[in-house]
N, C-alpha and C. Protein backbone atom coordinates (compact mmCIF):
# COMPACT_ATOMS: atom_id res chain seq x y z
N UNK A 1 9.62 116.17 40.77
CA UNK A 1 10.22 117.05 41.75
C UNK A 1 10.68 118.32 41.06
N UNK A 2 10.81 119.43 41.48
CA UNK A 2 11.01 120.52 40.95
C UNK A 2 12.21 120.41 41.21
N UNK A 3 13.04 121.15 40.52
CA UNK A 3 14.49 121.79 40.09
C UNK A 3 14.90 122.70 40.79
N UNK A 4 16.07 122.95 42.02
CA UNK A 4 16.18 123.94 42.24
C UNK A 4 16.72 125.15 41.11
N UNK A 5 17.21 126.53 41.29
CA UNK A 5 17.12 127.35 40.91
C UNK A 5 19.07 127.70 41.19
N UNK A 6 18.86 127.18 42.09
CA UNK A 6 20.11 127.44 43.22
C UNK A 6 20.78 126.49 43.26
N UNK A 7 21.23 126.06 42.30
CA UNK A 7 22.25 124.42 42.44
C UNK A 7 23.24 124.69 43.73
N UNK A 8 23.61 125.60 44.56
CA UNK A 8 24.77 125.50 45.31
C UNK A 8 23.80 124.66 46.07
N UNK A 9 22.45 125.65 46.72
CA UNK A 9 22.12 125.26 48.11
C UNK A 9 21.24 123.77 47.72
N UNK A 10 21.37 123.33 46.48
CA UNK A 10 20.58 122.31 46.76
C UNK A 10 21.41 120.98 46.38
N UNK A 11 22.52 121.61 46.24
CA UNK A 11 23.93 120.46 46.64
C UNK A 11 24.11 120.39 47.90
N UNK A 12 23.89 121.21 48.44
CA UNK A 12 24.22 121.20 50.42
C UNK A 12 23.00 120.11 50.81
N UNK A 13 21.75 120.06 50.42
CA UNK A 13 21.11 119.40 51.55
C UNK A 13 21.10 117.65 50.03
N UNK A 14 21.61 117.86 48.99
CA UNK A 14 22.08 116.47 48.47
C UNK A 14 22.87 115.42 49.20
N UNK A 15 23.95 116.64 49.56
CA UNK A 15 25.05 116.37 50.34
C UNK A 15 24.57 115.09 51.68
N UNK A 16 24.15 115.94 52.77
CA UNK A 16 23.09 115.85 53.57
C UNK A 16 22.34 114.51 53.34
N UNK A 17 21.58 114.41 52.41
CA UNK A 17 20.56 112.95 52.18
C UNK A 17 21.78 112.32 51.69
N UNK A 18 23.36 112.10 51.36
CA UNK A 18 24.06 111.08 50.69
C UNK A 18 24.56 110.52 52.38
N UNK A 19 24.84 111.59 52.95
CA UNK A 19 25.40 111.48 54.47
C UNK A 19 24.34 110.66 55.15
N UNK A 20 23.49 110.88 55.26
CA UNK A 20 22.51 110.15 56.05
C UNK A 20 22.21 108.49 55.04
N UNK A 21 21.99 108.79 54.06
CA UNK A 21 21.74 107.48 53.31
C UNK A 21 23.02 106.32 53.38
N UNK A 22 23.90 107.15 53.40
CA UNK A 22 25.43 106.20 53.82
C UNK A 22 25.23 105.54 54.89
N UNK A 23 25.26 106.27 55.63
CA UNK A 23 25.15 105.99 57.31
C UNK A 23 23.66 105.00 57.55
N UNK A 24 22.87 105.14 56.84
CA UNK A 24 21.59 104.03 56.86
C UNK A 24 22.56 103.02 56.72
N UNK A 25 22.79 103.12 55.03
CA UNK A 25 22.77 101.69 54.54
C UNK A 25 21.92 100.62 53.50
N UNK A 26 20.46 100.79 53.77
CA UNK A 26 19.70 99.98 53.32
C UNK A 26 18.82 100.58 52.24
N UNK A 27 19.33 101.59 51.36
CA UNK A 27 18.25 101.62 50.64
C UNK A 27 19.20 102.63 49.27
N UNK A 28 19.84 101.61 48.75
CA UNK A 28 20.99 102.23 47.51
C UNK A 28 20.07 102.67 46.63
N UNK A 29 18.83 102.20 46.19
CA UNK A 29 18.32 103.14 45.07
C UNK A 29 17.96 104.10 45.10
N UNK A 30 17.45 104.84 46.24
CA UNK A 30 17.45 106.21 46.92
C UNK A 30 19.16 106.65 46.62
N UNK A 31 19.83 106.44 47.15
CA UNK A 31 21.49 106.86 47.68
C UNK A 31 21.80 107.17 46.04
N UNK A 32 21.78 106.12 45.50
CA UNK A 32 22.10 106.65 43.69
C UNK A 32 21.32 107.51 43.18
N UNK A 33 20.45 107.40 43.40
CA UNK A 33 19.33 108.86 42.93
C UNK A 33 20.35 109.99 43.54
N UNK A 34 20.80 109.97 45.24
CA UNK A 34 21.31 111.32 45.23
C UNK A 34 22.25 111.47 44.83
N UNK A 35 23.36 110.64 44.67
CA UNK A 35 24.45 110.66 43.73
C UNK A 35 24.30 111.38 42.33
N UNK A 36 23.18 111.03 41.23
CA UNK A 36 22.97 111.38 40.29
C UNK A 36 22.69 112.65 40.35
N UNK A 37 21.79 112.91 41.46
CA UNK A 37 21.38 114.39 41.87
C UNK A 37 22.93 115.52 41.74
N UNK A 38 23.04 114.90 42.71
CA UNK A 38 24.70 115.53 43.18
C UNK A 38 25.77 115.87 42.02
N UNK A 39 25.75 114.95 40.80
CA UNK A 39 26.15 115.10 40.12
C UNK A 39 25.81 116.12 38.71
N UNK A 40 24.44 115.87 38.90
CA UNK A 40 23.99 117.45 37.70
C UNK A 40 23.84 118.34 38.47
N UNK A 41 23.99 118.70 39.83
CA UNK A 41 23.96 119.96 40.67
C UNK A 41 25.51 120.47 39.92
N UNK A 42 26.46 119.75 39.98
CA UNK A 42 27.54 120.28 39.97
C UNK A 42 28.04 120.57 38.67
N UNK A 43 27.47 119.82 37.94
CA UNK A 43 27.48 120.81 36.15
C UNK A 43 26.63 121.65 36.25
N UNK A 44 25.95 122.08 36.64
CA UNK A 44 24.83 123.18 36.92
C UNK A 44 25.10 123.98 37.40
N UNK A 45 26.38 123.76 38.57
CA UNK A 45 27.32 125.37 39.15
C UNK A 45 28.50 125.25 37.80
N UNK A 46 28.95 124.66 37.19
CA UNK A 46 29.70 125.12 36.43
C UNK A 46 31.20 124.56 36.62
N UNK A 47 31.85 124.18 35.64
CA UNK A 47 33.80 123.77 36.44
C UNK A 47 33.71 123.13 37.02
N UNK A 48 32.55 122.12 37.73
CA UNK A 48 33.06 120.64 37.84
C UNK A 48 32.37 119.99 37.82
N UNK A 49 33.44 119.24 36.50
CA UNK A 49 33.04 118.33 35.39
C UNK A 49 33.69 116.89 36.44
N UNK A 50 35.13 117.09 37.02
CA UNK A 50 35.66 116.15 37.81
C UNK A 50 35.01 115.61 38.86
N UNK A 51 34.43 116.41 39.66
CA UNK A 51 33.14 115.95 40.76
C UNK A 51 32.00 115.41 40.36
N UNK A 52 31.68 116.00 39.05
CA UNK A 52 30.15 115.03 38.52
C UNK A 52 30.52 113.94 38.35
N UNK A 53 31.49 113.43 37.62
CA UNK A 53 31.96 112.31 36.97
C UNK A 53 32.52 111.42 38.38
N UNK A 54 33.18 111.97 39.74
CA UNK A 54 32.73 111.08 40.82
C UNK A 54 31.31 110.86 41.45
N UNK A 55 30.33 111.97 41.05
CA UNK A 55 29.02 111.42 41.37
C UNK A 55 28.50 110.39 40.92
N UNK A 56 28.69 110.55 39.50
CA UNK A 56 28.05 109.87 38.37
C UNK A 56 28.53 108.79 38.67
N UNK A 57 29.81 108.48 38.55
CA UNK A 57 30.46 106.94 38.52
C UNK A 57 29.88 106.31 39.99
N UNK A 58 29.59 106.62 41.32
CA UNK A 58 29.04 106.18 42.54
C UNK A 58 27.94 105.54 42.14
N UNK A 59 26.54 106.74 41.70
CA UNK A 59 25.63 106.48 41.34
C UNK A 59 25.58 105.04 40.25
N UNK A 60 26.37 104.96 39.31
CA UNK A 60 26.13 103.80 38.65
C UNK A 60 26.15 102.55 38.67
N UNK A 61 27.74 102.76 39.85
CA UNK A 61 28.06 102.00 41.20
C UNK A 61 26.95 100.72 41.49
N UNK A 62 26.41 101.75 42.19
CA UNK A 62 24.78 101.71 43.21
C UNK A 62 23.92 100.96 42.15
N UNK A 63 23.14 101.51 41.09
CA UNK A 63 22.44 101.13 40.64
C UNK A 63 23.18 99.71 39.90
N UNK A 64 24.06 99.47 39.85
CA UNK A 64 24.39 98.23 38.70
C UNK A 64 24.20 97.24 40.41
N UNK A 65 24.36 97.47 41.20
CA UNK A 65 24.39 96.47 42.73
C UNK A 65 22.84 96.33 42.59
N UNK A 66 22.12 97.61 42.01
CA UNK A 66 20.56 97.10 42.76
C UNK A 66 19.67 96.22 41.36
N UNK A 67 20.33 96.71 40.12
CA UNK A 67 19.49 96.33 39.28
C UNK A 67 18.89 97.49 38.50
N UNK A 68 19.08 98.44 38.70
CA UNK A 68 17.91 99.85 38.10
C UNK A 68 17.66 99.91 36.96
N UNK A 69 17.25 99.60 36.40
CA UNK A 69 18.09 99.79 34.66
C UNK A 69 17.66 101.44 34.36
N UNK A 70 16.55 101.76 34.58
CA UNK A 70 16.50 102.64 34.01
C UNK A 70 17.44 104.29 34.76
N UNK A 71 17.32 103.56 35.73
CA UNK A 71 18.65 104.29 36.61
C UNK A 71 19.94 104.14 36.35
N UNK A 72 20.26 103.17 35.76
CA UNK A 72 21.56 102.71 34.93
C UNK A 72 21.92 103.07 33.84
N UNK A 73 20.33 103.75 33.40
CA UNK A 73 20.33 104.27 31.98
C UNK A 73 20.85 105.83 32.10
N UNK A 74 20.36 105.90 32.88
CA UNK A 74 19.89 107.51 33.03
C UNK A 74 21.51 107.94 33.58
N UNK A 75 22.30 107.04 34.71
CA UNK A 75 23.38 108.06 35.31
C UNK A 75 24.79 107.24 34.02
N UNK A 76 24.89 106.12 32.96
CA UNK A 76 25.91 105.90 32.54
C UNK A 76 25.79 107.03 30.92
N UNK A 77 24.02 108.02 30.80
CA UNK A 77 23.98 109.33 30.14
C UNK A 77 25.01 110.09 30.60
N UNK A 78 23.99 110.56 31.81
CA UNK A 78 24.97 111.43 32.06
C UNK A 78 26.23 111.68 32.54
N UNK A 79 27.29 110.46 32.76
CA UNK A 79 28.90 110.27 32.36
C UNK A 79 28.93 110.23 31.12
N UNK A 80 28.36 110.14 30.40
CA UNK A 80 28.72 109.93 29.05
C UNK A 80 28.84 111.71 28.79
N UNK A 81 27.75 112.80 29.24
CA UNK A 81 27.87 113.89 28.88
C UNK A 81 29.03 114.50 29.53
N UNK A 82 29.49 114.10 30.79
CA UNK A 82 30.60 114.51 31.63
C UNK A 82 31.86 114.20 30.67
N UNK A 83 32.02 113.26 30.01
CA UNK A 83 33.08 112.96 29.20
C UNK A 83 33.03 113.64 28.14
N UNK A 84 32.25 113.77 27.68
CA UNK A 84 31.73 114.50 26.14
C UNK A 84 32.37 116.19 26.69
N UNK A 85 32.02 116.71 27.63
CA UNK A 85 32.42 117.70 27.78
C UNK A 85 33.65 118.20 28.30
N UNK A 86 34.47 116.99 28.56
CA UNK A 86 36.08 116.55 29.05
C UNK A 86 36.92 116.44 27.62
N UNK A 87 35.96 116.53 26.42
CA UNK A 87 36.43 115.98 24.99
C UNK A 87 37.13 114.67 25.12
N UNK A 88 36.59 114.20 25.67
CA UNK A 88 37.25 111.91 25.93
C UNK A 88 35.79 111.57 25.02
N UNK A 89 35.85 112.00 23.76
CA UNK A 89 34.84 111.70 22.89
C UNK A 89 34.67 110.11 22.61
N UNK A 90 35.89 109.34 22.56
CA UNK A 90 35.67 108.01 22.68
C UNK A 90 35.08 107.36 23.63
N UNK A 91 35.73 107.63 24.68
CA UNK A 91 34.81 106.80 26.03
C UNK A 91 33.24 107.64 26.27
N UNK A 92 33.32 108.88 26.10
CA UNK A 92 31.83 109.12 25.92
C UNK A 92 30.75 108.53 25.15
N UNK A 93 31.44 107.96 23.43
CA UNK A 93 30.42 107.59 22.99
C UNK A 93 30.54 105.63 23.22
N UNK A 94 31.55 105.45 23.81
CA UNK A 94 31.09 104.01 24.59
C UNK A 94 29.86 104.18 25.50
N UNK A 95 30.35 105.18 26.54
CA UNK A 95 29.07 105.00 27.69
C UNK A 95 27.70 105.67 27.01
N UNK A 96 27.55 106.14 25.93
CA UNK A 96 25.86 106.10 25.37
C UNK A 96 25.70 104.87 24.60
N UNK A 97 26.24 103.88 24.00
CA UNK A 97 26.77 102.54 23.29
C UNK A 97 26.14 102.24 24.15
N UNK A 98 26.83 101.85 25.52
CA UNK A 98 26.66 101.05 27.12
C UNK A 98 25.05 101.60 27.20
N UNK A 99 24.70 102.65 27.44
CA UNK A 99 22.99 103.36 27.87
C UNK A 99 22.50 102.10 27.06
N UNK A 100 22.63 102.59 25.62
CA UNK A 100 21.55 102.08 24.52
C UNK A 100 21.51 100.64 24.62
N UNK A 101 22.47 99.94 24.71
CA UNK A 101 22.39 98.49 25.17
C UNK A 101 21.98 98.32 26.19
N UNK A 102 21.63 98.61 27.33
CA UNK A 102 20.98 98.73 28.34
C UNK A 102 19.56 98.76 28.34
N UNK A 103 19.67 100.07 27.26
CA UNK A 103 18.09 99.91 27.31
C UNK A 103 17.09 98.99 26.56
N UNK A 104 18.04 98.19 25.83
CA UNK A 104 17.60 97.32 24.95
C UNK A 104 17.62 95.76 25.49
N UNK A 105 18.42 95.75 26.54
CA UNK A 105 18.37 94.44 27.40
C UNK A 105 17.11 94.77 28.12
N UNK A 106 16.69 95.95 28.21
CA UNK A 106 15.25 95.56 29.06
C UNK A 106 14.24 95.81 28.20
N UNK A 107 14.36 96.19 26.94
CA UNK A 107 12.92 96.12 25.95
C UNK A 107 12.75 97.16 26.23
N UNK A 108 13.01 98.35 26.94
CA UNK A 108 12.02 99.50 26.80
C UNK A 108 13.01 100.36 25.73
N UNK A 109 11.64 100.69 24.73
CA UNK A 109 12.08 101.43 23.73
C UNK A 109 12.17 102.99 24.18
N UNK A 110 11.43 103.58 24.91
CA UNK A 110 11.70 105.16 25.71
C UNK A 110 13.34 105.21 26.22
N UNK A 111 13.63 104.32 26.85
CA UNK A 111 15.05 104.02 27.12
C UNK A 111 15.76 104.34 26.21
N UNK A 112 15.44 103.31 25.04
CA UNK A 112 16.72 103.35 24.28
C UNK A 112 16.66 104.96 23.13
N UNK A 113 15.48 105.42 23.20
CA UNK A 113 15.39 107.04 22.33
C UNK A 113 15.92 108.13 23.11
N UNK A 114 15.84 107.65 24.54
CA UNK A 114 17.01 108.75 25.37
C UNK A 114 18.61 108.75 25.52
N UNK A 115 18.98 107.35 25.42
CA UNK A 115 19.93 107.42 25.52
C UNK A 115 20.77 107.64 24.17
């Protein structure tokens, strides 16, 4: 998927697919995807680090209910960078600790070189 350009307006229609995906119900690995979305939109406008880190933490939410791993991988990164940039350097480098063990409970080695 391409990247918007425009993190505001493409937090508005994130927004939008979290609203509607709520209101579904049935399909959290979509809903955490937009969570995650939602959450690098908003380090991407800049100054909030506090709103990503409620995206992020939803999203991980979600995915630890569905199983994702590599979605588990990918949004307990990027809290880990939300913290890193909060300087909570300890709990940041737990939650890449947490990634890398993750990615190693499922064998995939791409996993564990990202996180």
């Amino acid at each position: 998927a391409k990247r918007s350009s425009k993190p505001g307006i493409a937090a508005q229609y994130q927004r939008k697919a979290v609203a509607l995906l709520e209101a579904d119900g049935s399909d959290k690995d979509t809903l955490a995807a937009a969570y995650n979305n939602l959450g690098i939109s908003a380090l991407q406008r800049g100054g909030l680090d506090e709103e990503a880190e409620r995206y992020f933490e939803r999203a991980l939410e979600l995915r630890r209910e569905t199983g994702h791993l590599e979605g588990l991988c990918a949004c307990t990164t990027n809290l880990a960078n939300v913290l890193r940039g909060k300087n909570q350097t300890e709990k940041a480098a737990a939650r890449l600790e947490e990634a890398r063990q993750l990615a190693r409970s499922g064998d995939n080695s791409r996993l564990e070189r990202q996180g």
